[in-house]
Protein backbone atom coordinates (compact mmCIF):
# COMPACT_ATOMS: atom_id res chain seq x y z
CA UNK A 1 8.15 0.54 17.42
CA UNK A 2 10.26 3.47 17.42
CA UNK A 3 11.17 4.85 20.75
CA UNK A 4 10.34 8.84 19.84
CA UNK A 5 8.61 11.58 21.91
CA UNK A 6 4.99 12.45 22.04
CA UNK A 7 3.28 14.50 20.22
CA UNK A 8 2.36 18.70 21.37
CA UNK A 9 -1.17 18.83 19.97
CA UNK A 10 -1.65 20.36 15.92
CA UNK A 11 2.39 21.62 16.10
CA UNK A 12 4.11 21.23 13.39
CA UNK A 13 8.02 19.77 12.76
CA UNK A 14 10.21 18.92 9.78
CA UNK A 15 10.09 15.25 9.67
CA UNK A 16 13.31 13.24 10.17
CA UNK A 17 13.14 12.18 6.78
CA UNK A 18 12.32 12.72 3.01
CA UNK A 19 11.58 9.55 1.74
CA UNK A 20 10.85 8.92 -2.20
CA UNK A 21 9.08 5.70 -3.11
CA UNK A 22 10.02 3.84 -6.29
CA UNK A 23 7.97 3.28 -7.77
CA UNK A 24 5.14 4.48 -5.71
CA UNK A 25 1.96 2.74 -7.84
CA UNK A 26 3.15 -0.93 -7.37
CA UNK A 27 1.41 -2.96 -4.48
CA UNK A 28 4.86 -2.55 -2.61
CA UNK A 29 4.93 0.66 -3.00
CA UNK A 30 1.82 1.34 -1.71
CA UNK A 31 1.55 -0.69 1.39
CA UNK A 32 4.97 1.46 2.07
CA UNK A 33 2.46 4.59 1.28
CA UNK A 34 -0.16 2.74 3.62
CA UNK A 35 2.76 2.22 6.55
CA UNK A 36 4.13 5.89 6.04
CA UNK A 37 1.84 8.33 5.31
CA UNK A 38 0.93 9.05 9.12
CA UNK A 39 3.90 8.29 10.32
CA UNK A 40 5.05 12.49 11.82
CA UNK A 41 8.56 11.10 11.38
CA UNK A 42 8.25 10.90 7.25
CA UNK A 43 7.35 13.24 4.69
CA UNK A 44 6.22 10.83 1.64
CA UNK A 45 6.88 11.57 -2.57
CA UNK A 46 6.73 9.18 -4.93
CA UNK A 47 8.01 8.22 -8.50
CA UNK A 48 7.80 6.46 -11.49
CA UNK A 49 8.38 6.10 -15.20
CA UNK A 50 5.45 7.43 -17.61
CA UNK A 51 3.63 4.88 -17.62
CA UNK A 52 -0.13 4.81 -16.23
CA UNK A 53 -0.06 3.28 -12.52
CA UNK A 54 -1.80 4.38 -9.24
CA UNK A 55 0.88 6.48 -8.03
CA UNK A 56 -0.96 9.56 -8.63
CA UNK A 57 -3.92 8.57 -6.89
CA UNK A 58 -1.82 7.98 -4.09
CA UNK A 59 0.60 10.45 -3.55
CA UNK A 60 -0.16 14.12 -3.30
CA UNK A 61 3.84 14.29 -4.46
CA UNK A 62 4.29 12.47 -7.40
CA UNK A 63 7.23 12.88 -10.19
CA UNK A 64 7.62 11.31 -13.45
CA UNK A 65 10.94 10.29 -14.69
CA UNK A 66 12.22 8.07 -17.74
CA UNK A 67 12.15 4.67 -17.41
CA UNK A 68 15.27 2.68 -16.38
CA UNK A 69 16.07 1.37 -19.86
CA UNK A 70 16.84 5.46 -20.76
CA UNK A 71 19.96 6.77 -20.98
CA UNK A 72 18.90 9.96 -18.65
CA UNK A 73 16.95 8.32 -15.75
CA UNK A 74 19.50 8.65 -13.04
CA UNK A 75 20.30 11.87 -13.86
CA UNK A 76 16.54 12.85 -14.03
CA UNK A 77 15.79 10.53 -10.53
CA UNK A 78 18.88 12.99 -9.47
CA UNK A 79 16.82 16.19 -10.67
CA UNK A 80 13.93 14.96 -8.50
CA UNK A 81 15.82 14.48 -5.27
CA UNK A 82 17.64 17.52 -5.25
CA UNK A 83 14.64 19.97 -5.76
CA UNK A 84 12.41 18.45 -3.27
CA UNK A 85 15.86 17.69 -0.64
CA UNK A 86 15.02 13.61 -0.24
CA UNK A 87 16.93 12.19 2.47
CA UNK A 88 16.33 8.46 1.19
CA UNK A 89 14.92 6.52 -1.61
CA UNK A 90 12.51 3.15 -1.06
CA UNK A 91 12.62 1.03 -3.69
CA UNK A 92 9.77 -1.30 -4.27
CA UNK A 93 10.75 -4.01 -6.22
CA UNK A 94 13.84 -6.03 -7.41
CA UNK A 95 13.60 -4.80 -10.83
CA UNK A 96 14.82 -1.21 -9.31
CA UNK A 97 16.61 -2.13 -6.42
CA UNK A 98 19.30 -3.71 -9.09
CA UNK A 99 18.76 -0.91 -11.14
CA UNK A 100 19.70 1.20 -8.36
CA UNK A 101 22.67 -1.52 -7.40
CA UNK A 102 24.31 -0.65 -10.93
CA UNK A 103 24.38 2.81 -10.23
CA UNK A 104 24.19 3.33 -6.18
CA UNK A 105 27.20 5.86 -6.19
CA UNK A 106 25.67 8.21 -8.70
CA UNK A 107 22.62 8.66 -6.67
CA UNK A 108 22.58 11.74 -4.61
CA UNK A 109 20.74 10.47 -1.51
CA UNK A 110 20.60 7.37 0.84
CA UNK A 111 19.02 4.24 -0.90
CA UNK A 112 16.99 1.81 1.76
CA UNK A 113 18.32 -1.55 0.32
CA UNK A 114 20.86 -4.13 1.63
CA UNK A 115 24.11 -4.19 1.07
CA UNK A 116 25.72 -5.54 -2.41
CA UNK A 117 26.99 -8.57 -1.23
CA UNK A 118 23.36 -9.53 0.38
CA UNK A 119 21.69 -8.24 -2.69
CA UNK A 120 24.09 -10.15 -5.36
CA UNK A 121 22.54 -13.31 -3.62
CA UNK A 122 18.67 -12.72 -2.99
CA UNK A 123 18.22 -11.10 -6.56
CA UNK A 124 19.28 -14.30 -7.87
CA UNK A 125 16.72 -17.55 -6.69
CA UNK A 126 19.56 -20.10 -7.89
CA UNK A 127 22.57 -18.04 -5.98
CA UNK A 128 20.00 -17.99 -2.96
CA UNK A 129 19.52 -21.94 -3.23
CA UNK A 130 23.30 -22.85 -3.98
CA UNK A 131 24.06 -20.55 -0.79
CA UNK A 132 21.43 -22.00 1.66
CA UNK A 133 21.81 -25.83 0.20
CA UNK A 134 22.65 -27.82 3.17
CA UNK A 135 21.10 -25.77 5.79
CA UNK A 136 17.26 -25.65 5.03
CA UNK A 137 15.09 -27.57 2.60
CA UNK A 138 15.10 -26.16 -0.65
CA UNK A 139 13.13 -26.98 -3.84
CA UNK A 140 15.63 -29.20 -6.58
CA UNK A 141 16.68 -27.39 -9.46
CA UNK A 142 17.57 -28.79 -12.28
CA UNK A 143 20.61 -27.76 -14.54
CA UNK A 144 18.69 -28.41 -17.99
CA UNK A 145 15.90 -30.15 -19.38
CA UNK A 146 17.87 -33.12 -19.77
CA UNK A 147 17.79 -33.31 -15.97
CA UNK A 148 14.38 -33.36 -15.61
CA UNK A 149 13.16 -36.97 -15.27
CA UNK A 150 9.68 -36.32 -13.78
CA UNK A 151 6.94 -33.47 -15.01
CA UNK A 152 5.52 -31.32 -14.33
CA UNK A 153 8.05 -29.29 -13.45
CA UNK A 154 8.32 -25.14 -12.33
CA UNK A 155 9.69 -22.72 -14.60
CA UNK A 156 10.29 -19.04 -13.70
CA UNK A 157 13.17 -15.95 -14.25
CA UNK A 158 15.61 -16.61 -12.18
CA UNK A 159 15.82 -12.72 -11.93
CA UNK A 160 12.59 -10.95 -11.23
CA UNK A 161 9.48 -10.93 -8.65
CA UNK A 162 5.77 -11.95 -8.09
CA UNK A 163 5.03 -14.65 -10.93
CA UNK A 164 5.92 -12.54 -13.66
CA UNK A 165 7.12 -15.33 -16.37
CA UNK A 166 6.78 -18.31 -14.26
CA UNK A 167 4.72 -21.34 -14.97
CA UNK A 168 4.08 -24.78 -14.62
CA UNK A 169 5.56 -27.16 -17.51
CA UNK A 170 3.97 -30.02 -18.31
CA UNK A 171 6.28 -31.83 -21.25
CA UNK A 172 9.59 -32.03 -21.81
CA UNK A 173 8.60 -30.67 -25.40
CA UNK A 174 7.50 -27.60 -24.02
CA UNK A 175 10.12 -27.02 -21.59
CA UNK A 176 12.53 -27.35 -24.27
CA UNK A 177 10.68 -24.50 -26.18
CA UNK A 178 10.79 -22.31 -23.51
CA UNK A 179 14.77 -23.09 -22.46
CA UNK A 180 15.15 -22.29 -26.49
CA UNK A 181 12.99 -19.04 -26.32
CA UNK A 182 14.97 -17.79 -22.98
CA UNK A 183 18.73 -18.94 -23.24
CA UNK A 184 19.81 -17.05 -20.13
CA UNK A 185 18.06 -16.46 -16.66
CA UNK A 186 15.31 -19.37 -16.32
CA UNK A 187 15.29 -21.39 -13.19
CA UNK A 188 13.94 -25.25 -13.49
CA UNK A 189 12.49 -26.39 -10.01
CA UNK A 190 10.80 -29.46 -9.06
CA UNK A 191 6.94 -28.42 -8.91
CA UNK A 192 5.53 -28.58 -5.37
CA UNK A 193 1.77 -29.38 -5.40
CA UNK A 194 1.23 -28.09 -1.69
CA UNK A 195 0.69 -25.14 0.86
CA UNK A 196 2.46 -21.91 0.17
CA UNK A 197 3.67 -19.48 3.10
CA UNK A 198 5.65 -16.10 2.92
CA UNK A 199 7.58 -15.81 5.67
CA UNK A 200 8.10 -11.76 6.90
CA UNK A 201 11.32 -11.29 9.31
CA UNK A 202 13.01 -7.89 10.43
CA UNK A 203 16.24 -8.37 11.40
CA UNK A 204 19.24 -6.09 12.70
CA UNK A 205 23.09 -5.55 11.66
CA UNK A 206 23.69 -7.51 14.18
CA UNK A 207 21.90 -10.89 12.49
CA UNK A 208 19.46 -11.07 15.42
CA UNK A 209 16.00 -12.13 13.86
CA UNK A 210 13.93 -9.39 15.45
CA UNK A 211 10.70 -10.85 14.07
CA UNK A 212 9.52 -13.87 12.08
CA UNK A 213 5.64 -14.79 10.89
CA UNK A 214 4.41 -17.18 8.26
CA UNK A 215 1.31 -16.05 6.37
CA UNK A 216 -0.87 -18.56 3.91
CA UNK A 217 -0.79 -17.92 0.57
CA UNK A 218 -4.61 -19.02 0.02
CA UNK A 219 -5.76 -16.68 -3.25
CA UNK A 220 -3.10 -15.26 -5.48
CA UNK A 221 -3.35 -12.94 -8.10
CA UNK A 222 -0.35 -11.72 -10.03
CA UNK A 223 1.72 -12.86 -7.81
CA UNK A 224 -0.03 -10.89 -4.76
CA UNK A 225 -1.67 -12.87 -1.73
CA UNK A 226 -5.23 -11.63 -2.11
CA UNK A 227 -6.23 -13.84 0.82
CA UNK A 228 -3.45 -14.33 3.58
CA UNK A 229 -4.14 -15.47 7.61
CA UNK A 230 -1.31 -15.67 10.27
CA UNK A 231 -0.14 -19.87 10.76
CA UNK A 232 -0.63 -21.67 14.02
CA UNK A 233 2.66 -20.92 16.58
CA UNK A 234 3.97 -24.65 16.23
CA UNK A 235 4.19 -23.44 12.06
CA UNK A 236 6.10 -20.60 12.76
CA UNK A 237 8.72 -22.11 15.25
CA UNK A 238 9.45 -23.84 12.22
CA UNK A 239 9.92 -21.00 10.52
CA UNK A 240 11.72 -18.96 13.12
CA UNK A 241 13.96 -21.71 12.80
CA UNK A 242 14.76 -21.44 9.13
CA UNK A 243 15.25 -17.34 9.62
CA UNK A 244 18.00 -17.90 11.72
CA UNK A 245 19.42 -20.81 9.70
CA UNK A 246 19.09 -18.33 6.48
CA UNK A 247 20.54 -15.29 8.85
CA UNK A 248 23.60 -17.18 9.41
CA UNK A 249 24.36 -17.41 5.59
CA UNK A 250 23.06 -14.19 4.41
CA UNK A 251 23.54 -11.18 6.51
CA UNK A 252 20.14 -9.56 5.84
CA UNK A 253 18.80 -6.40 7.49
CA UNK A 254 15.83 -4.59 8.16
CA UNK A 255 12.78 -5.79 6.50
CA UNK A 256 12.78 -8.96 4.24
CA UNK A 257 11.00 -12.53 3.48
CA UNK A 258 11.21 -15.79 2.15
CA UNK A 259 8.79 -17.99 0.82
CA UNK A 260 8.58 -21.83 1.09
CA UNK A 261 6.19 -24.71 -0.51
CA UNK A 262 5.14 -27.83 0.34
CA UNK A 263 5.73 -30.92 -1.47
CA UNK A 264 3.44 -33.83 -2.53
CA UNK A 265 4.15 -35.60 0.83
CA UNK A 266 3.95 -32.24 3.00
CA UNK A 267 7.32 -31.17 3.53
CA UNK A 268 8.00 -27.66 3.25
CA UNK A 269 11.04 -26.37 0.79
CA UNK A 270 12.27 -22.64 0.38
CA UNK A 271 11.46 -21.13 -3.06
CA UNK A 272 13.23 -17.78 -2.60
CA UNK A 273 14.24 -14.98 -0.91
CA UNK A 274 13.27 -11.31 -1.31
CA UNK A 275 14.90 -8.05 0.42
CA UNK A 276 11.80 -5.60 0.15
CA UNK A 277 8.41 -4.83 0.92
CA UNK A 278 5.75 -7.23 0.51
CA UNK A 279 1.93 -6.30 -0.09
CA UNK A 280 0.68 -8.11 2.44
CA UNK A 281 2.99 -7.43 4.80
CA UNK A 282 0.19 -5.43 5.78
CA UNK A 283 -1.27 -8.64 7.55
CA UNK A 284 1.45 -7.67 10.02
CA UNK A 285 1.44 -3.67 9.95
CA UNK A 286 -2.00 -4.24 11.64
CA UNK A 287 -1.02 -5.92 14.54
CA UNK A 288 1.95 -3.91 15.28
CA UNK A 289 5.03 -4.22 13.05
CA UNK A 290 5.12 -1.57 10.37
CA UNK A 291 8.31 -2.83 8.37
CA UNK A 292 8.66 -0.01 6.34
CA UNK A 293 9.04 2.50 9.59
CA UNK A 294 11.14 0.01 11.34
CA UNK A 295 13.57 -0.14 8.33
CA UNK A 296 14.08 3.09 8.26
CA UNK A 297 14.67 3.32 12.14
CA UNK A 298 17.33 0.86 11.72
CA UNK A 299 19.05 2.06 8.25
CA UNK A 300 19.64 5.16 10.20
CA UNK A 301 20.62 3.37 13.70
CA UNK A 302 18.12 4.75 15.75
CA UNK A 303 16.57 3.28 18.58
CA UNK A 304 13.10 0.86 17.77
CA UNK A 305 11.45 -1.61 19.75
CA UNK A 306 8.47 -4.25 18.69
CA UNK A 307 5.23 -4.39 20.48
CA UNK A 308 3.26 -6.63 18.75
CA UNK A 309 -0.66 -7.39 19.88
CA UNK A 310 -1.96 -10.95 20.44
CA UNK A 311 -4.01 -13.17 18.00
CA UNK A 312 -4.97 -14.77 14.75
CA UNK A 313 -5.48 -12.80 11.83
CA UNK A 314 -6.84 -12.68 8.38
CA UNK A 315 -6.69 -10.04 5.35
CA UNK A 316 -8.71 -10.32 1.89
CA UNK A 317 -7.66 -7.94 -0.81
CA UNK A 318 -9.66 -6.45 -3.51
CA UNK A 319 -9.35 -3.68 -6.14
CA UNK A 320 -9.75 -0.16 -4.47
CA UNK A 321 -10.85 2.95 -6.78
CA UNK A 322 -9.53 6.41 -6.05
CA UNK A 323 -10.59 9.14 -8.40
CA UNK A 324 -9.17 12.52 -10.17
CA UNK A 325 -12.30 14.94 -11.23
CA UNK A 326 -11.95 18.67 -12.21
CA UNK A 327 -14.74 19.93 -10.60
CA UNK A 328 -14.07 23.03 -7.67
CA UNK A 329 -16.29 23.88 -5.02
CA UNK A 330 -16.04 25.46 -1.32
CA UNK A 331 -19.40 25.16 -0.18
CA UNK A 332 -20.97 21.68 0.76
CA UNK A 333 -25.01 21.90 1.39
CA UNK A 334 -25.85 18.31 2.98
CA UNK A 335 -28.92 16.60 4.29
CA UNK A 336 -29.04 14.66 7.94
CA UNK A 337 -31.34 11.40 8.15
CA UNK A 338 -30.67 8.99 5.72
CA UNK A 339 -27.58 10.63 4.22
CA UNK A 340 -25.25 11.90 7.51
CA UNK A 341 -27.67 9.28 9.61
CA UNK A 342 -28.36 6.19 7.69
CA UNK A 343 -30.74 3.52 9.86
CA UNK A 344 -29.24 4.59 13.41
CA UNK A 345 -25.99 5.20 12.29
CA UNK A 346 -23.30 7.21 10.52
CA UNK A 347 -22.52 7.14 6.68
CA UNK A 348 -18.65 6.70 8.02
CA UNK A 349 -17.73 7.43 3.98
CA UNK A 350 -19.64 10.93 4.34
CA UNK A 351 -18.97 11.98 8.10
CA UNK A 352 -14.53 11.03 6.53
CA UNK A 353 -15.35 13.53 3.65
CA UNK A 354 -17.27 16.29 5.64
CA UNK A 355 -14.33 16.16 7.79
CA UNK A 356 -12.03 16.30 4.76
CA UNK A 357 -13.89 19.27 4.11
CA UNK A 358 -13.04 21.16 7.54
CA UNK A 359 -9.30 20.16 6.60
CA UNK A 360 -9.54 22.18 3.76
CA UNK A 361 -11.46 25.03 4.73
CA UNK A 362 -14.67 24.55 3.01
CA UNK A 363 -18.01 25.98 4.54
CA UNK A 364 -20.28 22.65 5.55
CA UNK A 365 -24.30 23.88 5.50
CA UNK A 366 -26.58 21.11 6.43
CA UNK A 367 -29.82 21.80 5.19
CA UNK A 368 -32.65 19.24 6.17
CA UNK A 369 -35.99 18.66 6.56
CA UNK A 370 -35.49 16.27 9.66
CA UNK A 371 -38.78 15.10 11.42
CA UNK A 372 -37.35 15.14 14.79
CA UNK A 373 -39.70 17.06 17.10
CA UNK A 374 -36.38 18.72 18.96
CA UNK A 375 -34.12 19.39 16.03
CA UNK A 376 -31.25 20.78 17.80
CA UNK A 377 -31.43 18.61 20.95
CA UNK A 378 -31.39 15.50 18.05
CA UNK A 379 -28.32 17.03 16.61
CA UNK A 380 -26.66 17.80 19.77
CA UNK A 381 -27.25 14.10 20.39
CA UNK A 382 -25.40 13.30 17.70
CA UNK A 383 -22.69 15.41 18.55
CA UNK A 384 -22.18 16.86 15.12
CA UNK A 385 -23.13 20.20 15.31
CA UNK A 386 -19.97 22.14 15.48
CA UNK A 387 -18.65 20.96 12.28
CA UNK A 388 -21.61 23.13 10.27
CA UNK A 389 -21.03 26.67 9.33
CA UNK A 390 -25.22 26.92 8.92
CA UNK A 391 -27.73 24.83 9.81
CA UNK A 392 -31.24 25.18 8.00
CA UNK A 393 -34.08 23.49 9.29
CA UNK A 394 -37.25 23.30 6.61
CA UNK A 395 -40.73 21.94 6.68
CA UNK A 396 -41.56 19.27 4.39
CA UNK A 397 -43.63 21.61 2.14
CA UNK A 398 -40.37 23.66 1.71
CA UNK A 399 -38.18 23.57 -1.24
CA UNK A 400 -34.23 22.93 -0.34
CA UNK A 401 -33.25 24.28 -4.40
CA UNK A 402 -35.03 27.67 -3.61
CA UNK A 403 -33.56 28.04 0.06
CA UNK A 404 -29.68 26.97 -1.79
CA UNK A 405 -30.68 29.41 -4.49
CA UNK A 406 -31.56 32.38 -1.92
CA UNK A 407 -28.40 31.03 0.22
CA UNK A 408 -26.13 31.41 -3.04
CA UNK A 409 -27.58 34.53 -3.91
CA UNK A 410 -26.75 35.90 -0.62
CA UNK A 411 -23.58 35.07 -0.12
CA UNK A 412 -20.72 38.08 -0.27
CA UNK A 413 -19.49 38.09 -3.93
CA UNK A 414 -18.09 36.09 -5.45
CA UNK A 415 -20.34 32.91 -4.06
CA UNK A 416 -17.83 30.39 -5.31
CA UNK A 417 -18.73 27.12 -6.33
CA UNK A 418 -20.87 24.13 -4.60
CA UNK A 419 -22.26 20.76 -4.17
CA UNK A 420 -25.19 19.35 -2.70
CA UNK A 421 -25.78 15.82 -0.88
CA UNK A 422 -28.76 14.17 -0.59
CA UNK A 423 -30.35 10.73 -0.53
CA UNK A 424 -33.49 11.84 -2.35
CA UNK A 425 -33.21 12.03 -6.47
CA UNK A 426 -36.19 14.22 -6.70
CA UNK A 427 -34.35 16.89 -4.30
CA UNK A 428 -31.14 16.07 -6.01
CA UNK A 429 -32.49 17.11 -9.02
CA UNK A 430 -34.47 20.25 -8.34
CA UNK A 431 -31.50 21.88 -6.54
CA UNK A 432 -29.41 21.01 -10.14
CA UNK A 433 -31.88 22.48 -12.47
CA UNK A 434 -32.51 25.65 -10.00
CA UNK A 435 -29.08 25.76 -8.99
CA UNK A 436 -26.77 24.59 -11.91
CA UNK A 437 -24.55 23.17 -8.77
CA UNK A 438 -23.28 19.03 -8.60
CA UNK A 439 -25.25 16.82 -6.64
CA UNK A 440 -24.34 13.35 -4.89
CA UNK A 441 -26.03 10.48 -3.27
CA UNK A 442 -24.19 8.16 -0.88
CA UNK A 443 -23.17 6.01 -3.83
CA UNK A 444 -21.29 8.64 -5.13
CA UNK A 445 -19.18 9.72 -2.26
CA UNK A 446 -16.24 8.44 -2.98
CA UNK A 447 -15.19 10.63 -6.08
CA UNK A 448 -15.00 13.40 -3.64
CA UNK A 449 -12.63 11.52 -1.02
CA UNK A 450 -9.09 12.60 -1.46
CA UNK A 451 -7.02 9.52 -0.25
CA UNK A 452 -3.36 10.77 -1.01
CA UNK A 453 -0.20 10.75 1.26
């Protein structure tokens, strides 16, 4: 990883760079959100067109700008990067990288993407395949339909990412249909029944393949790899081998990946190359290489190593929910066993969001009715009890909505706004009809997490 100097405690530095992902909702873009956002060296924004994505779930800096079909988009992309002083855009996706290609000396900041030569081949899967033809396997393509002599066959843009407008043709009826319906841009490929594998590599200027690993395609959704695990090492000499072969032809850097198939008899054929982030690249992040830091260490010629830790590895995605709400409080009252302490252990999800709260200054009361004959030596056990502002210890027979009500009523004006957090309903709901105030149960915690970069 990148060879900088430690850290001096909570000090604060400019990071190195500005770096605006686009778009920043995508699945690219957020893995490069996932890779970056802790990462002192990088201060993250994002943007995108107005259209709804996750983007500002995601990103505490978010802009919105036309899309790429307007007339004014580079000039309001421009507006963006000169206000907030971005260093470099990311783009996420080939659909804006050769957006950004047509217009690359208009833009008023670095752009992380290859060069034009490199990127006038991958953006096209039949340029890639006439290029590398001869030096690996690569799936046939056919010229027309009248080529075809055995369906099914593979039909997809031979511009674009993910399976957006490809499918599997069964006729020659209905792959004449859909040549008629698309004149320009569709790519006819032999249809390969078997295993799929993206292939991740990093790569220098110097067309040294830094790093090469094969991941399963096993589930895919959209085009995504919802379930992914690392190949056996006899797999990926194989495909170390092809990432040179390809290197040789196409002088990629930094960050990309191709993907291969296997045929009906088991041999494996490249399907395409792409210069970007992938998704589930984070399958890799974890055990070491974070592609999107590394690219930017070697866009900008800075030293980097890669320390990569040992084993097999599996990922399995799934929908995540972040949430906008316009409630405002600074005041959290919270109860201890079975809400903080749940059956031995921590409620990770609430002790994350109590510390959220000390990040932004809000007073934490924990106010329980804990039957723990030595309350504080319990707590001090726990080793918790520094991160409360008050601590109120009641008897069973006490009421916590009169003790929040005397505790709000007490408090130097004005008393501000507040929450309360508690496993029990009946509790929950006295403190809200003597109080007025929000209340939460464990199952409800994660409206209040703030999970931006």
């Amino acid at each position: 990883m990148p060879l900088s100097g430690g850290g001096n405690g909570l000090a604060k530095s400019r990071p190195l760079w500005k770096v605006l992902v686009f778009p920043g909702g995508t699945e690219n873009g957020l893995e490069i959100q996932r890779a970056l956002r802790f990462a002192k060296e990088v201060e993250l924004f994002s943007v995108s067109s107005n259209v709804e994505n996750h983007a500002p779930f995601a990103f505490k800096q978010h802009f919105v700008i036309g899309s790429i079909n307007d007339a004014n988009w580079v000039a309001e992309l421009n507006q963006v990067v000169l206000e907030n002083e971005i260093d470099i855009i990311y783009p996420c996706n080939s659909v804006i990288i050769a957006a950004l290609l047509a217009v690359r000396s208009r833009i008023a900041c670095d752009i992380l993407m290859q060069t034009s030569d490199v990127l006038e081949v991958v953006l096209s899967k039949s340029r890639t395949l006439e290029t590398l033809l001869g030096h690996v396997a690569t799936a046939k393509v056919f010229k027309s339909p009248e080529h075809v002599r055995r369906f099914p066959v593979f039909v997809k843009p031979d511009f674009g990412y993910g399976s957006q407008g490809a499918c599997r043709v069964e006729t020659y009826v209905q792959l004449l249909s859909l040549v008629s319906a698309h004149r320009d841009g569709l790519l006819i490929q032999e249809y390969l029944p078997g295993e799929e594998y993206t292939v991740d590599c990093f790569s220098n200027g110097r067309r040294e393949l830094l790093f090469c690993s094969g991941r399963s395609r096993k589930r895919v959704r959209m085009g995504t790899s919802m379930h992914s695990q690392t190949v056996n090492p006899a797999l990926n000499e194989v495909f170390q081998n092809w990432g040179r072969a390809i290197l040789k032809h196409i002088p990629l850097v930094g960050a990309w990946f191709f993907q291969v198939k296997a045929d009906e008899h088991g041999e494996l054929k490249l399907l395409e190359i792409d210069a970007r982030i992938a998704g589930t690249m984070a399958l890799n992040r974890v055990q070491g290489i974070n592609f999107p830091l590394l690219n930017l260490y070697e866009h900008y010629q800075l030293p980097y190593e890669i320390l990569l830790n040992p084993g097999q590895y599996r990922i399995d995605r799934c929908l995540l929910n972040r949430y906008e709400h316009d409630f405002v409080y600074d005041t959290v009252y919270v109860d201890l066993d079975d809400t903080i302490v749940f059956r031995g252990q921590f409620n990770l999800n609430l002790v994350k969001f109590l510390y959220q709260c000390l990040n932004e200054k809000k007073r934490i009361i924990l106010i329980s009715k804990s039957l723990e004959k030595d309350r504080t030596s319990y707590l001090k056990t726990l080793r918790i009890a520094e991160i409360f502002d008050e601590i109120i210890w009641l008897a069973e027979s006490e009421s916590k909505a009169d003790h929040i009500r005397k505790s709000r009523l007490s408090a130097p004006p004005p008393p501000g706004a507040a929450i309360f957090i508690d496993d029990s309903f009946s509790q929950r709901k006295e403190v809200h009809l003597t109080t007025g105030i929000p209340t939460f149960d464990s199952s409800m915690l994660e409206v209040l997490l703030i999970d931006k970069a």
